[in-house]
C-alpha atoms as a PDB file:
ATOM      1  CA  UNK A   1    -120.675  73.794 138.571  1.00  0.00           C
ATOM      2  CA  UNK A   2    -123.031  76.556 138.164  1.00  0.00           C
ATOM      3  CA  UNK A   3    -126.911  76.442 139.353  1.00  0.00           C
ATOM      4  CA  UNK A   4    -130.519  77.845 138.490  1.00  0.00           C
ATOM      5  CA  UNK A   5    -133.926  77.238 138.768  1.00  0.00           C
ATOM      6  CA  UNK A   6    -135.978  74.640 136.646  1.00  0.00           C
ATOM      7  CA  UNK A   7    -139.687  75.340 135.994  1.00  0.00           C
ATOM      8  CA  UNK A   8    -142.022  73.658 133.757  1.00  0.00           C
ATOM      9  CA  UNK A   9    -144.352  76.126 132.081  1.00  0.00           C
ATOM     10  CA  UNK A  10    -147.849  75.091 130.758  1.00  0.00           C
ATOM     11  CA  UNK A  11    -149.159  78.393 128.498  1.00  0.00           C
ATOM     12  CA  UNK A  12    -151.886  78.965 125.868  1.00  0.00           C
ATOM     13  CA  UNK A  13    -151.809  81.150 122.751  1.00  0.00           C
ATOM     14  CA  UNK A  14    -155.099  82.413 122.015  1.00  0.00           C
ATOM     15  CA  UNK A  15    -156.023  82.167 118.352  1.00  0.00           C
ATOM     16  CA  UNK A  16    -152.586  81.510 117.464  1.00  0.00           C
ATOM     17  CA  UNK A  17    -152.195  77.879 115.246  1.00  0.00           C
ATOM     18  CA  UNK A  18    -148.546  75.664 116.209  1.00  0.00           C
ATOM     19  CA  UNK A  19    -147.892  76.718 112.276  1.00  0.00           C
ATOM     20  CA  UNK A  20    -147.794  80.625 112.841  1.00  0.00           C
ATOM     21  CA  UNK A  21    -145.844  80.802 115.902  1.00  0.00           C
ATOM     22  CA  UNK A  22    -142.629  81.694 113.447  1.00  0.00           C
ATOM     23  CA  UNK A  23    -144.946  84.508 111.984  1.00  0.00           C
ATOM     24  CA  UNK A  24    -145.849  85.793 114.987  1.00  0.00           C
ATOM     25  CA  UNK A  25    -142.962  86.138 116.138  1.00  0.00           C
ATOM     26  CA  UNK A  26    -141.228  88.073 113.178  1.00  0.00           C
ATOM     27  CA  UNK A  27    -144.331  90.337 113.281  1.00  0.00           C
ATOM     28  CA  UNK A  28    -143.823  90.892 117.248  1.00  0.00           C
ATOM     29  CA  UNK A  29    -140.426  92.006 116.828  1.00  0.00           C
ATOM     30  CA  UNK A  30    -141.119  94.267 113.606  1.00  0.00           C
ATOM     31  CA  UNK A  31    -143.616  96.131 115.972  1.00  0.00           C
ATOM     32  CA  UNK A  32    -141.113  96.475 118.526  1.00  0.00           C
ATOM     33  CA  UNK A  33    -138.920  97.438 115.785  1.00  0.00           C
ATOM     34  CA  UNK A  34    -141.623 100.259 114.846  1.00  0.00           C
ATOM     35  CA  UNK A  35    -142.269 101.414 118.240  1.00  0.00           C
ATOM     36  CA  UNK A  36    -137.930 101.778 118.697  1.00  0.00           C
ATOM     37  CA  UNK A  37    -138.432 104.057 115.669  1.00  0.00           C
ATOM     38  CA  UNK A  38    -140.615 106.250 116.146  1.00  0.00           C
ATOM     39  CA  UNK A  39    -139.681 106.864 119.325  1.00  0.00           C
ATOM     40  CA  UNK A  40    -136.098 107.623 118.068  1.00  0.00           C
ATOM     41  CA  UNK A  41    -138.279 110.298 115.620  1.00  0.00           C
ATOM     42  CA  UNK A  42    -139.912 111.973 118.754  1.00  0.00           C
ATOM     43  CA  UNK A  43    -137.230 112.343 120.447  1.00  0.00           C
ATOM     44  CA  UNK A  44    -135.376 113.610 117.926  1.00  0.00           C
ATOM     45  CA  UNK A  45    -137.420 116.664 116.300  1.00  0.00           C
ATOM     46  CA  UNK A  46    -137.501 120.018 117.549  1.00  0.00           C
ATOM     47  CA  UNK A  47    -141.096 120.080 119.642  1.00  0.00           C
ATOM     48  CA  UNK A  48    -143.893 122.666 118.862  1.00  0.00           C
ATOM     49  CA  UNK A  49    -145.112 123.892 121.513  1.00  0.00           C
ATOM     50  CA  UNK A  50    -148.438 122.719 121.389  1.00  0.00           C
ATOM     51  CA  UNK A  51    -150.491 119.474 120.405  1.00  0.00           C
ATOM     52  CA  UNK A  52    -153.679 119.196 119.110  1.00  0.00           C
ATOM     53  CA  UNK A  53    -156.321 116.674 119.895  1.00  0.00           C
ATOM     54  CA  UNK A  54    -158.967 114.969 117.207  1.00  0.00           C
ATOM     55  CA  UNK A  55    -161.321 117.909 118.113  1.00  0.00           C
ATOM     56  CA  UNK A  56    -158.895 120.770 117.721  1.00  0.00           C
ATOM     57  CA  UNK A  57    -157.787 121.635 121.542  1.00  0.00           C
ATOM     58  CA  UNK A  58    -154.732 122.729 121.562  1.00  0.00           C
ATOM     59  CA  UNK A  59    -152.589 121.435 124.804  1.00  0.00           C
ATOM     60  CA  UNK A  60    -148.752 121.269 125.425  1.00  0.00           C
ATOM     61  CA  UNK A  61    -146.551 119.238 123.616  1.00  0.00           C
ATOM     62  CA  UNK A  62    -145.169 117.754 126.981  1.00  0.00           C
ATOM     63  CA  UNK A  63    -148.517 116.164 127.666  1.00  0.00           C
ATOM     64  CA  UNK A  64    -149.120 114.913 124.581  1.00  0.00           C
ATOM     65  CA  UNK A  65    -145.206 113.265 124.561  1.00  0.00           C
ATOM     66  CA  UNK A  66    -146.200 111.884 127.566  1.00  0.00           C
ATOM     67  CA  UNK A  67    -149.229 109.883 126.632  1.00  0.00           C
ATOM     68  CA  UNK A  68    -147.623 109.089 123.604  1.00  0.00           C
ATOM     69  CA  UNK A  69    -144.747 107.546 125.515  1.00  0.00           C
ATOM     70  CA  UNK A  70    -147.229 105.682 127.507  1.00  0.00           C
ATOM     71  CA  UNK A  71    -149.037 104.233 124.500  1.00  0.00           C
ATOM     72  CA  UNK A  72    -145.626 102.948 123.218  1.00  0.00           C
ATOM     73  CA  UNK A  73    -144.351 101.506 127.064  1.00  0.00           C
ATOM     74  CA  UNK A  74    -148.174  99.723 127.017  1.00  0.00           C
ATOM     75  CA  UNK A  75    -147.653  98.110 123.322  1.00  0.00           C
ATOM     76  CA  UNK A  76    -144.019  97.248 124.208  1.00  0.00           C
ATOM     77  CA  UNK A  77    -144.741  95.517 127.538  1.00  0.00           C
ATOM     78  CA  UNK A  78    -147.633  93.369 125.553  1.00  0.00           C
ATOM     79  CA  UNK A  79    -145.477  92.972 122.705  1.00  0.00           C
ATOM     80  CA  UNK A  80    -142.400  91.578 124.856  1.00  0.00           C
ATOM     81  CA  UNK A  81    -144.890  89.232 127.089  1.00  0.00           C
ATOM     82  CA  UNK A  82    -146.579  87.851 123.867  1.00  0.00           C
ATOM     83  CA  UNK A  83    -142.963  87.523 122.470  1.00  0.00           C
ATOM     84  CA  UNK A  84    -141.536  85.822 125.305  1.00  0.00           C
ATOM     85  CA  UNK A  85    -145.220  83.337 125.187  1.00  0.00           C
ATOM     86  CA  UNK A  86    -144.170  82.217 121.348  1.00  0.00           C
ATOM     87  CA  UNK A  87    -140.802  81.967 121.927  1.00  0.00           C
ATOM     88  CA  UNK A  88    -141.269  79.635 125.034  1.00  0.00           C
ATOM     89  CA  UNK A  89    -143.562  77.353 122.145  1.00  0.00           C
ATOM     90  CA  UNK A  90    -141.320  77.519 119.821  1.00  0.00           C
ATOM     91  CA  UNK A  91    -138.976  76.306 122.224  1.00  0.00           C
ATOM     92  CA  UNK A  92    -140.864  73.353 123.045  1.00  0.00           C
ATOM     93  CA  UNK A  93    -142.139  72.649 119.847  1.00  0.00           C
ATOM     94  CA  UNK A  94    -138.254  72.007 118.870  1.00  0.00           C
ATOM     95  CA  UNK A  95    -137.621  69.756 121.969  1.00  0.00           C
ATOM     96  CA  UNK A  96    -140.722  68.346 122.530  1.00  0.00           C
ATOM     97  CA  UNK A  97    -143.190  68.669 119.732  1.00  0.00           C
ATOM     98  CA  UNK A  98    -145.437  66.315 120.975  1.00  0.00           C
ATOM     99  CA  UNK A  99    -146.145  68.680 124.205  1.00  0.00           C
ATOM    100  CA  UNK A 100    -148.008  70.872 121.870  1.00  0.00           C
ATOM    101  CA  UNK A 101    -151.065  70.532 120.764  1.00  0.00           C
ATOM    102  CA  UNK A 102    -154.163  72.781 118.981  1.00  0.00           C
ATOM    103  CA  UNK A 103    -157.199  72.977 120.375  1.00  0.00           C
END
């Protein structure tokens, strides 16, 4: 017999109607999708050896990979909790629709 842990979970989904929860979803996972890619394209070109900022500074690329990389981790880890917040609704929408309500 195997075991776990149960754990009801009340959430909210700011500005997010019971009706686009699907949507949001697809469109969470094409971003994550995006973000997958063009890290795959960074990581695969041949680096210059410097980056330039909006004002013209040029710096080296390693910083600039590295606050790119950031950006990406940041929009990946809001991505994934927002994904796993939708998913959980979707979830109970299926089971128990009538534990979800707009408001």
């Amino acid at each position: 017999m195997s075991w776990g842990t149960y754990y009801k979970h009340e959430g909210y989904l700011s500005r997010i109607s019971r009706s686009q929860i699907d949507e949001e979803i697809e469109e969470r996972e094409a971003d994550n999708r995006r973000i997958y890619a063009e890290m795959l394209a960074y990581m695969a070109q041949t680096p210059p050896a410097y980056a330039k900022d909006c004002e013209g500074h040029e710096y080296p690329w390693n910083e600039f990979l590295i606050q790119k990389m950031r950006g990406f981790q940041e929009e990946l880890e809001e991505n994934t909790f927002l994904l796993c917040r939708l998913c959980q609704c979707r979830e109970v929408l299926r089971e128990h629709p009538e534990n979800v309500e707009e408001g």
